[in-house]
Protein backbone atom coordinates (compact mmCIF):
# COMPACT_ATOMS: atom_id res chain seq x y z
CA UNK A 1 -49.27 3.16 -11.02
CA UNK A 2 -46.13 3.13 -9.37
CA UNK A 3 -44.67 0.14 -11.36
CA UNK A 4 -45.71 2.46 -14.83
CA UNK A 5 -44.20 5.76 -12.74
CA UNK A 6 -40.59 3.65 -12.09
CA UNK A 7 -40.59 2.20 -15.54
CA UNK A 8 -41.12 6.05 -17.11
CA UNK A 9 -38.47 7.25 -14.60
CA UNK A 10 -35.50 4.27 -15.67
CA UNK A 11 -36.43 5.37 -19.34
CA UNK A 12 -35.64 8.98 -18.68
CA UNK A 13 -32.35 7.79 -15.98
CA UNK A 14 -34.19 9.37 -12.80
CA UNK A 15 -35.22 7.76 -9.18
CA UNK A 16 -38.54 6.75 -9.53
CA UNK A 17 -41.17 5.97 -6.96
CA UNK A 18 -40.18 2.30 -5.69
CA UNK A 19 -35.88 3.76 -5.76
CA UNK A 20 -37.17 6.60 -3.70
CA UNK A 21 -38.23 3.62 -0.95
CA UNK A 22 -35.71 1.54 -0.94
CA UNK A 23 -32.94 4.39 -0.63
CA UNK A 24 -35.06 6.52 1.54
CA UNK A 25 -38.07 5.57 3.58
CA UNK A 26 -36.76 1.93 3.74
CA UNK A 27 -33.79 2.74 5.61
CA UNK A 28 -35.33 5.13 8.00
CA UNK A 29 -37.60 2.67 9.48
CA UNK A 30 -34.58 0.32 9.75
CA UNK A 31 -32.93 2.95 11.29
CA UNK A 32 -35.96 3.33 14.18
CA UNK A 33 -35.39 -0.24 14.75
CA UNK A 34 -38.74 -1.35 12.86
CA UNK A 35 -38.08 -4.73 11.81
CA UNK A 36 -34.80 -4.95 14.07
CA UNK A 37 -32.63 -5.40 10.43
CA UNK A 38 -29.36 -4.55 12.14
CA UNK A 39 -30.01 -7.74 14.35
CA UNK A 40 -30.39 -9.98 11.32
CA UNK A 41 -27.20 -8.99 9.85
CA UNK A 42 -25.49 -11.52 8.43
CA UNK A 43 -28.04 -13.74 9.75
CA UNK A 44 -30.28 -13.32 7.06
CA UNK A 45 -29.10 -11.75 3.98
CA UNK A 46 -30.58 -9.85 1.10
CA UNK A 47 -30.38 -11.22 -2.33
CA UNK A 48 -26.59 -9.33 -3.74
CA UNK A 49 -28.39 -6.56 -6.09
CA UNK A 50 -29.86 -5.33 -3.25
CA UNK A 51 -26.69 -4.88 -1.01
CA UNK A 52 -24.94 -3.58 -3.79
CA UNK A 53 -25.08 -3.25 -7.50
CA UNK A 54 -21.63 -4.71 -7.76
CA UNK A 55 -22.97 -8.06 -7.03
CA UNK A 56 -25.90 -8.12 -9.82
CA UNK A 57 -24.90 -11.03 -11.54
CA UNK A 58 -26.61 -10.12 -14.71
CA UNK A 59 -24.91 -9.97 -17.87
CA UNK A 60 -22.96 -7.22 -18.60
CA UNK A 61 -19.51 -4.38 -17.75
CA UNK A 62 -19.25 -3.75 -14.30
CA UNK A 63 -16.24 -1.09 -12.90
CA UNK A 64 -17.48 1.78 -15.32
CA UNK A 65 -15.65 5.22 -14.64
CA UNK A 66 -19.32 6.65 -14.67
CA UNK A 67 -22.50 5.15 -14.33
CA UNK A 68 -25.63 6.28 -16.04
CA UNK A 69 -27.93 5.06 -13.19
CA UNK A 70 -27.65 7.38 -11.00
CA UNK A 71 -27.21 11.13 -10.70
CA UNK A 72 -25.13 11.74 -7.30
CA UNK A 73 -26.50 15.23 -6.82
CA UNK A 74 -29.56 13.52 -6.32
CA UNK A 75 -28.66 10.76 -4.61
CA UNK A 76 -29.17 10.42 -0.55
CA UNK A 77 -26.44 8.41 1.30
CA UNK A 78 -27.10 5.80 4.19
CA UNK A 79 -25.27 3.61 6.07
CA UNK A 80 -25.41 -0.24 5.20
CA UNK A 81 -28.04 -1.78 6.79
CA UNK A 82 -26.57 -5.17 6.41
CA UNK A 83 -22.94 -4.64 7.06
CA UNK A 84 -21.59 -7.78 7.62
CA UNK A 85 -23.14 -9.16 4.65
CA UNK A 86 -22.30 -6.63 2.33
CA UNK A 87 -18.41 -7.12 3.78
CA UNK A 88 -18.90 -11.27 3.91
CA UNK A 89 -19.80 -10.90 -0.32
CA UNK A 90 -16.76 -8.47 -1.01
CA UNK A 91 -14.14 -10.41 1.19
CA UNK A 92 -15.18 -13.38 -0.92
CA UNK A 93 -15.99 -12.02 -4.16
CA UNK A 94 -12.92 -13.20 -5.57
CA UNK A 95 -11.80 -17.54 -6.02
CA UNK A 96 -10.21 -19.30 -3.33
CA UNK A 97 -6.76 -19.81 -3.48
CA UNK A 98 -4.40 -22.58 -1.87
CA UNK A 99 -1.73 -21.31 0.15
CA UNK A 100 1.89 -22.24 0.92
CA UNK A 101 2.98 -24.00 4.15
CA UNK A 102 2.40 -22.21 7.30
CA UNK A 103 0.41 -19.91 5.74
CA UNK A 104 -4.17 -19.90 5.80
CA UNK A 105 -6.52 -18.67 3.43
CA UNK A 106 -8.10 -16.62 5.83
CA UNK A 107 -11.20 -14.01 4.73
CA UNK A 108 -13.13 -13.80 8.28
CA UNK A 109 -12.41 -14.11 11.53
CA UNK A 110 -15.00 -14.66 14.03
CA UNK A 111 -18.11 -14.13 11.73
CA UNK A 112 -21.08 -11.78 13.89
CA UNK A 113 -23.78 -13.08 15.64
CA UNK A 114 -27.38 -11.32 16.97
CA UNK A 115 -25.15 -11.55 20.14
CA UNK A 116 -22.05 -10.03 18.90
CA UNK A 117 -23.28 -7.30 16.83
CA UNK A 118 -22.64 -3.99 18.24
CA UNK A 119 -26.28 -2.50 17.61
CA UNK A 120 -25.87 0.86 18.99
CA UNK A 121 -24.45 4.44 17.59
CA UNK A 122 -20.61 4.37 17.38
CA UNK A 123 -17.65 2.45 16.03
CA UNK A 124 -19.01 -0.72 15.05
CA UNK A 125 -16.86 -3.75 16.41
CA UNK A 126 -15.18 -4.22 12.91
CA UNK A 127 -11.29 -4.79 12.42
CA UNK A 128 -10.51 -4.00 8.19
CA UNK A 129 -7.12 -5.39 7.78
CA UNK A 130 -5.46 -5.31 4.13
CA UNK A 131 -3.11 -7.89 3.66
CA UNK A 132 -1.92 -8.32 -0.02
CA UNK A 133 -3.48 -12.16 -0.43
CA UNK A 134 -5.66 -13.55 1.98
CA UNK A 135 -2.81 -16.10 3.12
CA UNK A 136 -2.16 -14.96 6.20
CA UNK A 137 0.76 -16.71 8.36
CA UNK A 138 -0.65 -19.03 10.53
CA UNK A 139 0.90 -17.45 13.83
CA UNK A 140 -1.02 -14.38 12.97
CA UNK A 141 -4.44 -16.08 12.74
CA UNK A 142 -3.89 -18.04 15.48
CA UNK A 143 -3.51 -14.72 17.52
CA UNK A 144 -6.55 -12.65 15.68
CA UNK A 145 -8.68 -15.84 16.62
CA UNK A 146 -7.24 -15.51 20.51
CA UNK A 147 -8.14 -12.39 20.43
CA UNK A 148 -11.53 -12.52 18.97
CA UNK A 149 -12.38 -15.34 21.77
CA UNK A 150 -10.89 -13.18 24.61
CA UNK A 151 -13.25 -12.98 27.44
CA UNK A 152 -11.88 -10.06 28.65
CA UNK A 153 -12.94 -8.32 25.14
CA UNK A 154 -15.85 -7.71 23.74
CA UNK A 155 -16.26 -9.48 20.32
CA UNK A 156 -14.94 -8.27 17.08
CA UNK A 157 -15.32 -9.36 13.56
CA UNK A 158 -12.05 -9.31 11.55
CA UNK A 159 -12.47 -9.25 7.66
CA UNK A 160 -9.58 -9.77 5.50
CA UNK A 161 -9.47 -7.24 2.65
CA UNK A 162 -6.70 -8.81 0.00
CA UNK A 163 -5.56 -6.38 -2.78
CA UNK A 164 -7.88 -7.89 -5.55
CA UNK A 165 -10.52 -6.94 -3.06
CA UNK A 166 -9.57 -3.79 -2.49
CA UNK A 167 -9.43 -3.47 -6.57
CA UNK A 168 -13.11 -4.92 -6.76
CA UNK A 169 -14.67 -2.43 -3.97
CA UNK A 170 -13.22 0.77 -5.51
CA UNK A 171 -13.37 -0.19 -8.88
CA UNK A 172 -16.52 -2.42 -9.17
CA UNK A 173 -18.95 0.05 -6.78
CA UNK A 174 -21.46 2.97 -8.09
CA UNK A 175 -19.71 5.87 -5.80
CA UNK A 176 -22.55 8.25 -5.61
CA UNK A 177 -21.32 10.28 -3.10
CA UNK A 178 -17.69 10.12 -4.31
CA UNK A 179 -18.07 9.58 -8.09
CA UNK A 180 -14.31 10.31 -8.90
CA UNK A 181 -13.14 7.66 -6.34
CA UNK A 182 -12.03 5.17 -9.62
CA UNK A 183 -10.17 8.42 -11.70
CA UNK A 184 -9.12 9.75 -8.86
CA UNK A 185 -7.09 6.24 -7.68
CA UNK A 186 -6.03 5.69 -11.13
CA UNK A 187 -4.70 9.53 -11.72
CA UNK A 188 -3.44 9.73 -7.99
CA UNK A 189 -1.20 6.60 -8.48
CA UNK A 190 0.02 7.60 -11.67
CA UNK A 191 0.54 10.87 -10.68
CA UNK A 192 3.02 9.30 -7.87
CA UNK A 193 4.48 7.05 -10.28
CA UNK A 194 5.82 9.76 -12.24
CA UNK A 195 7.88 11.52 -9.32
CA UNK A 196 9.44 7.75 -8.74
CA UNK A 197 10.73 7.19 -12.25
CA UNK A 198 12.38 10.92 -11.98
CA UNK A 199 14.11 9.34 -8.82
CA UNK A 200 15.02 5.75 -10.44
CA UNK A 201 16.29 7.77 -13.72
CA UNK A 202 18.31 9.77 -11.34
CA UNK A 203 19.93 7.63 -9.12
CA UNK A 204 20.70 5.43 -11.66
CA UNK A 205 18.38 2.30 -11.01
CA UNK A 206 17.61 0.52 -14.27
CA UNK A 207 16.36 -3.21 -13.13
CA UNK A 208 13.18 -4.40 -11.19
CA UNK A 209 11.77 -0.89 -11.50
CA UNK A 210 7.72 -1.97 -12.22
CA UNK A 211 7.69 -4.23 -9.08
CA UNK A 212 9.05 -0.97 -6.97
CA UNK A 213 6.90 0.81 -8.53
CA UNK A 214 3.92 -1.04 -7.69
CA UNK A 215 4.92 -1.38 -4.06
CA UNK A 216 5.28 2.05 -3.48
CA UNK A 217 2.46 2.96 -5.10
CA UNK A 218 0.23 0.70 -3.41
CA UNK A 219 0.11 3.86 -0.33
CA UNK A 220 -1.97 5.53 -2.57
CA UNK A 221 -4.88 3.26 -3.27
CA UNK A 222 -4.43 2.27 0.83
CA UNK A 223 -5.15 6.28 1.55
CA UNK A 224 -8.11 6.41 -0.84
CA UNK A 225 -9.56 2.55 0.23
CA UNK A 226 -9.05 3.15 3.79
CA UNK A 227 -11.76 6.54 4.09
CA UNK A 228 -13.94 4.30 1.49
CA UNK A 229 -14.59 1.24 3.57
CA UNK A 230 -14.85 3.44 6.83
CA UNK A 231 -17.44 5.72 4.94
CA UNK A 232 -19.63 2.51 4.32
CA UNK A 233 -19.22 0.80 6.78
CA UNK A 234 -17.22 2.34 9.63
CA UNK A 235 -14.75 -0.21 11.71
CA UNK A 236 -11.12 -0.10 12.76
CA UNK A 237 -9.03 -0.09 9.48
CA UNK A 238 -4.96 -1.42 9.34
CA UNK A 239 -2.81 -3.19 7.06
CA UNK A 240 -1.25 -6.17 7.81
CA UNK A 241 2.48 -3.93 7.93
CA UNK A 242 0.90 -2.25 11.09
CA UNK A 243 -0.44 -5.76 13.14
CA UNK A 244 2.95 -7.23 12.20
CA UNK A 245 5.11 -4.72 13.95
CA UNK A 246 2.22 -4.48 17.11
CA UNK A 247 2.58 -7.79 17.49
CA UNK A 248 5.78 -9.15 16.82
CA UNK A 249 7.89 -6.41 18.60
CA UNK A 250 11.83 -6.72 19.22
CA UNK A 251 12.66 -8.34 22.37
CA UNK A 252 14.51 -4.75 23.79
CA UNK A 253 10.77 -2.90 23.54
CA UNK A 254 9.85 -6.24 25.25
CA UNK A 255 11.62 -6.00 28.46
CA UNK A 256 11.48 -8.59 30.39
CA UNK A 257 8.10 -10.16 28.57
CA UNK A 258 8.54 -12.02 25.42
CA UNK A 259 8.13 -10.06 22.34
CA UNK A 260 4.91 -11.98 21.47
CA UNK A 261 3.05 -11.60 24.49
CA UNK A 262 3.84 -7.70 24.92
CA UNK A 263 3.00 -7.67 21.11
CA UNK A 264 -0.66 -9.48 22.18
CA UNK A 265 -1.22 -7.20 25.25
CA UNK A 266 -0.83 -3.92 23.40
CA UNK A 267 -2.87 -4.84 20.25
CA UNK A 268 -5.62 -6.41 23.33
CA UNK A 269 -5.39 -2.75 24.79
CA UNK A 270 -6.17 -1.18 21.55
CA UNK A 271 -9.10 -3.11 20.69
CA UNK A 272 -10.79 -2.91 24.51
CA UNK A 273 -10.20 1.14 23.16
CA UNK A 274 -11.80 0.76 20.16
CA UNK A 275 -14.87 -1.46 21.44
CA UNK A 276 -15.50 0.46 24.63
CA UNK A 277 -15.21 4.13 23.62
CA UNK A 278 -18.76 5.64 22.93
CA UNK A 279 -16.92 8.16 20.24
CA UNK A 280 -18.05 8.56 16.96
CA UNK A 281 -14.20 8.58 15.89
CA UNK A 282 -10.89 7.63 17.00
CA UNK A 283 -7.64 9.77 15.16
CA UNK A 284 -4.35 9.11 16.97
CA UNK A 285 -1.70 11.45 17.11
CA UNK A 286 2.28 11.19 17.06
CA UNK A 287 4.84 13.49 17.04
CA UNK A 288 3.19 15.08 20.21
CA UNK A 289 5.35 17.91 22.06
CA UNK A 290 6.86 15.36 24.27
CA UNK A 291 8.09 13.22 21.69
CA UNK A 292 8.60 15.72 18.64
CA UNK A 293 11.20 14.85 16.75
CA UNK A 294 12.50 17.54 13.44
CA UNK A 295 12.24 18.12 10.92
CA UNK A 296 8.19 18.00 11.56
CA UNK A 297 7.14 20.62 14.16
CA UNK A 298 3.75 19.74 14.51
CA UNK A 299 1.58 16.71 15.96
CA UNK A 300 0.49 14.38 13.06
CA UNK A 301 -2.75 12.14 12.00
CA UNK A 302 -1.31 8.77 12.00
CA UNK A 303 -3.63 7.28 9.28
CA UNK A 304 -2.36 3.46 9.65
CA UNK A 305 -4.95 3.17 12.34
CA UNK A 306 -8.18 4.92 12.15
CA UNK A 307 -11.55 4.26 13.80
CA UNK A 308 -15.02 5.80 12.72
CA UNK A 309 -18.91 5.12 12.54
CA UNK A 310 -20.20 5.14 8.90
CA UNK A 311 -20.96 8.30 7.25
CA UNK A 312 -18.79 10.26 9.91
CA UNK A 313 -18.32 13.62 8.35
CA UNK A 314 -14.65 13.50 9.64
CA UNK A 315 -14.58 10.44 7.06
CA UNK A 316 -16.69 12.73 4.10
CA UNK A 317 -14.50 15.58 3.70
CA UNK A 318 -10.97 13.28 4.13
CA UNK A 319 -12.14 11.38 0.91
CA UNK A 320 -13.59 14.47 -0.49
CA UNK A 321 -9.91 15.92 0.35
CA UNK A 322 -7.70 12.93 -1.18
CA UNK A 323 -9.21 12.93 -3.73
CA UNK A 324 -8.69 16.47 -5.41
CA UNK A 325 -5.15 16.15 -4.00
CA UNK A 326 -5.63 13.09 -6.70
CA UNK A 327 -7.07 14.20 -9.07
CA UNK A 328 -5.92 18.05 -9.27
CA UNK A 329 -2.98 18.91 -11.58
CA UNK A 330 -2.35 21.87 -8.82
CA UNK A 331 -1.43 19.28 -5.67
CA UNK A 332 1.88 17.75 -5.54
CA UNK A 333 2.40 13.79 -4.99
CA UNK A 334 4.99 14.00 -2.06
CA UNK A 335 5.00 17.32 0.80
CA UNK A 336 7.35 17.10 3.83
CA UNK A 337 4.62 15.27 5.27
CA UNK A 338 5.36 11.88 2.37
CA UNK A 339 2.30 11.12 0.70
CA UNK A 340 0.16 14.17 0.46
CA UNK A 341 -2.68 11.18 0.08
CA UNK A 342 -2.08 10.01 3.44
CA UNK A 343 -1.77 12.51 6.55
CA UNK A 344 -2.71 16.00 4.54
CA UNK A 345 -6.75 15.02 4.02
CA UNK A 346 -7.51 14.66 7.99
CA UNK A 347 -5.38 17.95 8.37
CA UNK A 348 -7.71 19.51 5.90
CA UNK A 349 -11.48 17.55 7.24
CA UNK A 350 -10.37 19.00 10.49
CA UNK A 351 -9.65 22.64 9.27
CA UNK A 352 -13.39 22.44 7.48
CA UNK A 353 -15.39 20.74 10.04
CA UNK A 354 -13.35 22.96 13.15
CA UNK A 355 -11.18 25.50 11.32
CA UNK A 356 -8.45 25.80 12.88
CA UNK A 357 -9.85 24.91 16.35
CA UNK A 358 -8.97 21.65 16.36
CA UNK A 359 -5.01 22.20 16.58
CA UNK A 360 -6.11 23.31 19.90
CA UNK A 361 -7.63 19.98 21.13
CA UNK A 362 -5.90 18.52 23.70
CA UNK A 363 -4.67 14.54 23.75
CA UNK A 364 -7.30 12.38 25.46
CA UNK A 365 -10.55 15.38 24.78
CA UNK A 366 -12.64 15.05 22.29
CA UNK A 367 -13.92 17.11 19.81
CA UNK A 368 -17.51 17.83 18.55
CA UNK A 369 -18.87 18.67 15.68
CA UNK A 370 -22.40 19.75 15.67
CA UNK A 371 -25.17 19.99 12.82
CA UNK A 372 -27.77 22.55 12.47
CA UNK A 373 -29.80 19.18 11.01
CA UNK A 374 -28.04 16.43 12.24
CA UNK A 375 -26.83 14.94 15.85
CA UNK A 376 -23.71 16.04 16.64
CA UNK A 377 -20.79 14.19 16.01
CA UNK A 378 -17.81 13.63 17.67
CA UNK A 379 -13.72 12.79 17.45
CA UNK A 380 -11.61 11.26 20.50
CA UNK A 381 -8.07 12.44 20.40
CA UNK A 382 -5.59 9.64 21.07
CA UNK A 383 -1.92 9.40 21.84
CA UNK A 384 -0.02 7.56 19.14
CA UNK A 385 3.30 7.51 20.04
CA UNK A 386 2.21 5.96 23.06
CA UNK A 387 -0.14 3.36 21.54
CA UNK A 388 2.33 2.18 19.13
CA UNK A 389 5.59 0.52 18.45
CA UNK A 390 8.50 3.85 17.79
CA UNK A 391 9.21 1.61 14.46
CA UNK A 392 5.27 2.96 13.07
CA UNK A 393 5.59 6.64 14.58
CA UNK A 394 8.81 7.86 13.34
CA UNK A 395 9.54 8.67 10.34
CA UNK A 396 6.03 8.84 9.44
CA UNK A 397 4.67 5.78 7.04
CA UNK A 398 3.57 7.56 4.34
CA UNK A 399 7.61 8.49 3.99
CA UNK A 400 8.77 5.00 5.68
CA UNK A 401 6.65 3.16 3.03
CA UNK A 402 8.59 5.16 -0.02
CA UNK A 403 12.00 4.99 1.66
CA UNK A 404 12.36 1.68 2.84
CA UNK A 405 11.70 -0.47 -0.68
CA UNK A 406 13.91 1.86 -2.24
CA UNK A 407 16.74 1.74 0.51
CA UNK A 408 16.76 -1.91 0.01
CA UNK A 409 16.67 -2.08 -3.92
CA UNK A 410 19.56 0.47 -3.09
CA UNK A 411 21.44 -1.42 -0.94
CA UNK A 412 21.07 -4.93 -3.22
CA UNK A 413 22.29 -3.45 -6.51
CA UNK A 414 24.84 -1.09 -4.25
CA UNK A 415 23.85 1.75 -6.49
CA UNK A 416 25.68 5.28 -5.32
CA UNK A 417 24.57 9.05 -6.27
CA UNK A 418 26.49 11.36 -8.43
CA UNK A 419 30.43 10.22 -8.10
CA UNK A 420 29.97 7.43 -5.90
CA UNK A 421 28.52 9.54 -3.11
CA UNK A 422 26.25 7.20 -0.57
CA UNK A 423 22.50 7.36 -1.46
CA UNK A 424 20.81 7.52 1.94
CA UNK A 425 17.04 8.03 3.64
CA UNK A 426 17.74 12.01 3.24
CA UNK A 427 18.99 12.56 0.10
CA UNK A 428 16.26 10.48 -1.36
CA UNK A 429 13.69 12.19 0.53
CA UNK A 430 15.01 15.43 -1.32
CA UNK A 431 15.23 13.88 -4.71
CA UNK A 432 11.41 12.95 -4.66
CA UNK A 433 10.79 16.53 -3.60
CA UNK A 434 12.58 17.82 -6.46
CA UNK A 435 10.54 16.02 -8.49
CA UNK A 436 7.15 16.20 -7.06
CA UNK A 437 7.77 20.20 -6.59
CA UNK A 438 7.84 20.50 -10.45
CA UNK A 439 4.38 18.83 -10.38
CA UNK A 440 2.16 22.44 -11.29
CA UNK A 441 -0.77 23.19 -12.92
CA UNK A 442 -0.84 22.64 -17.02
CA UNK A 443 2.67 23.72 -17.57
CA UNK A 444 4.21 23.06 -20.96
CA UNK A 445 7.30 21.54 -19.02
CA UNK A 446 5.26 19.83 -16.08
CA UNK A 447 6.55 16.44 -16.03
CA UNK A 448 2.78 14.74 -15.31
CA UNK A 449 -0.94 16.35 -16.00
CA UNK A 450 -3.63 14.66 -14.82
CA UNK A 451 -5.94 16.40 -17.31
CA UNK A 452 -4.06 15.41 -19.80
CA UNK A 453 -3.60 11.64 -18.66
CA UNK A 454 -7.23 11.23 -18.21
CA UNK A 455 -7.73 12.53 -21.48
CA UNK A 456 -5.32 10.32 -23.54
CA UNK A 457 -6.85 7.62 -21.31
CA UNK A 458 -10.30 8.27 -22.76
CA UNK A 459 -9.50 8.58 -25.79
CA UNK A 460 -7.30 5.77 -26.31
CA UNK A 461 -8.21 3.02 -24.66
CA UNK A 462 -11.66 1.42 -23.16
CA UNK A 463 -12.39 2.13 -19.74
CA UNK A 464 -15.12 0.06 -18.60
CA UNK A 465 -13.00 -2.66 -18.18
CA UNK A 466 -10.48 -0.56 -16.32
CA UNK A 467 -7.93 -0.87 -19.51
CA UNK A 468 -5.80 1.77 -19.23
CA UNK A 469 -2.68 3.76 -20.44
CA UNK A 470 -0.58 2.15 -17.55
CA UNK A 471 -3.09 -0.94 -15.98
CA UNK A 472 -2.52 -0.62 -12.04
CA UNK A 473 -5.01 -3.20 -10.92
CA UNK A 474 -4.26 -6.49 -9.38
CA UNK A 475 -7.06 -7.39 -10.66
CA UNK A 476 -6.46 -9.49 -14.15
CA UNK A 477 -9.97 -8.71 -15.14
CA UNK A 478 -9.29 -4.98 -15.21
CA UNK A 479 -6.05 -6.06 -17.09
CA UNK A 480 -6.53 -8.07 -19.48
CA UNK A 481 -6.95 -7.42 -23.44
């Protein structure tokens, strides 16, 4: 009866009775510990399908805007019960490639064990760091892998999320709970794209503009990815940018220590904070009162580094947040704040889960949100200006990501502004607010609508392969003709 009841319910597009226990009763006995899953993670894993519908190797297009499977108003999220090997098939989902000389093809680092996995509530003991390839140098891996076997620690599992895999996990996954994530990446970036062409038209850069373009731009899909892979599977998420300049600091900020091993000790100090605190989330702060520097008058989330449990609703309304800042003709690219992608949707979570309570929490408390049907949750408070090399806290990244590529494209083709004047960090800054200012709401002289881009997009050009008006993807699968 039930097998006749699911077949009559995938006719008609609905959950039917055997849906209803895999996505609900399945994972509440899992979540009582019947069966102990969590301790056969990665030990034992499900066939693909069944981690994810992105690795159903059955004929047919995969990375669909929409999906007709699934409604998500009716759809109940849950955390992964198989984390590891969910995050083991995407880190890998993509060929092998050979790397250059002093460089490894690195996609894990210190795979779990049943004595390594972090089984109760909390951060789980997962490091997400984005790299653009998975060739790592070979100094770096040599130091995750030290740190990894540090006795001193307790164990974490480092996957390495390359760009192509950040393309297949956004692009390739059914987002029921965010079904906008894939428009919303591909109108955000574009979106973005259009204030920095303003800028190259005006300062007069005419040569390697796509490759700029597509560096810059890259903050975007970071902002949306990052709140993505925490929402699924929680962790510690940072791009390979940020463990660079933690661990390979100038020899001044060194002292009398080599640059290395002060590098090694702070990112050690970070992790024993991000294994040992019994928080549901970690948010560090910089620009704090003692160390606030203008034109920003006000503490800021520093996104590079964020720590949460899975399905943390700190997590749920930040994506919700980036994005309609996305997606919505009515929010601008760039604020005073950079990126509004980056710092603006924590701002926001906070102001709906605390209003405006949370501006009041001190550095080093924690905040709690509580649930009239749900445990309570909570969010440590963490200083980031002292965690963190001064070269990641000021100016903040979602500006020093835009500046710097340009500055040096600047500097290389010696390019001046309007009579030969000198084209600096500030007056850039002020061109790409220009631009991003005139970004309003379906105006007949608004240089960008996402409305309308979507639209043309549809219309135009196939989207189930992720073919689009202006292809984004490193992916050559969503690329090609």
């Amino acid at each position: 009866m039930s097998l006749i009841l699911q077949i009559h319910s995938n006719a008609k597009n609905r959950p039917g009775p055997i849906d209803e226990l895999a996505e609900y009763l399945i994972p509440r006995f899992a979540n009582a510990g019947i069966g102990s899953f969590r301790q056969l993670d990665d030990v034992i894993c499900p066939p693909g399908p069944w981690l994810d519908s992105a690795f159903d190797e059955a004929p047919g297009q995969k990375g669909e805007l929409y999906s007709r499977k699934f409604d998500p108003r009716m759809d109940i999220s849950h955390p992964s019960l198989f984390p590891h090997c969910a995050l083991r098939k995407w880190v890998n989902f993509h060929p092998s490639q050979s790397c250059p000389e002093g460089y490894e093809y690195t996609t894990i680092i210190n795979p779990p064990t049943t004595t390594t996995t972090k089984n109760d509530s909390g951060i789980p003991n997962i490091v997400h760091l984005l790299s653009p390839s998975n060739c790592l140098p070979s100094k770096t891996v040599r130091v995750l892998t030290k740190l990894t076997d540090d006795a001193n620690l307790q164990p974490i599992t480092v996957y390495v999320h390359s760009n192509t895999t950040m393309d297949n996990f956004i692009y390739l996954k059914e987002w029921n709970v965010f079904p906008d994530a894939k428009e919303g990446l591909i109108c955000g970036v574009a979106k973005l794209n259009t204030v920095l062409r303003s800028t190259m038209d005006e300062i007069g850069m005419k040569d390697g503009r796509q490759k700029l373009l597509d560096e810059v731009s890259l903050g975007v899909k970071l902002d949306i990815w990052r709140l993505l892979v925490l929402w699924e599977f929680g962790g510690v998420t940072l791009d390979v940018s940020t463990l660079d300049s933690i661990l390979y600091q100038p020899e001044e900020i060194a002292g009398n220590s080599t640059s290395s091993s002060k590098g090694y000790s702070d990112l050690a100090a970070l992790v024993r904070e991000w294994t040992t605190s019994s928080d549901d989330a970690l948010l560090y702060w910089i620009n704090n009162e003692e160390r606030q520097r203008s034109p920003w008058k006000e503490r800021i989330p520093f996104t590079d580094v964020i720590g949460s449990a899975p399905n943390h609703p700190l997590i749920y309304y930040a994506a919700k947040f980036v994005l309609k800042i996305a997606n919505w003709d009515s929010d601008k690219s760039i604020s005073d704040l950079g990126r509004t992608t980056a710092a603006k949707p924590i701002q926001d979570s906070l102001t709906q889960l605390l209003r405006q309570e949370w501006k009041n929490v001190k550095i080093g408390d924690v905040a709690t949100i509580t649930s009239s049907t749900k445990d309570s949750r909570t969010i440590r408070f963490l200083n980031g200006d002292q965690a963190f090399p001064s070269e990641l806290t000021y100016p903040p990244s979602s500006w020093r990501s835009m500046l710097q590529p340009f500055m040096e494209k600047v500097r290389k083709d010696r390019l001046t502004y309007k009579r030969g004047k000198e084209i600096n960090e500030i007056s850039l800054q002020g061109i790409m607010k220009k631009y991003a200012d005139r970004q309003t709401y379906i105006e007949i002289d608004s240089p960008f609508s996402c409305m309308e881009y979507k639209l043309n997009m549809h219309l135009t050009e196939k989207t189930s392969r992720r073919e689009t008006v202006e292809c984004i993807s490193t992916n050559e699968n969503f690329c090609s003709s």
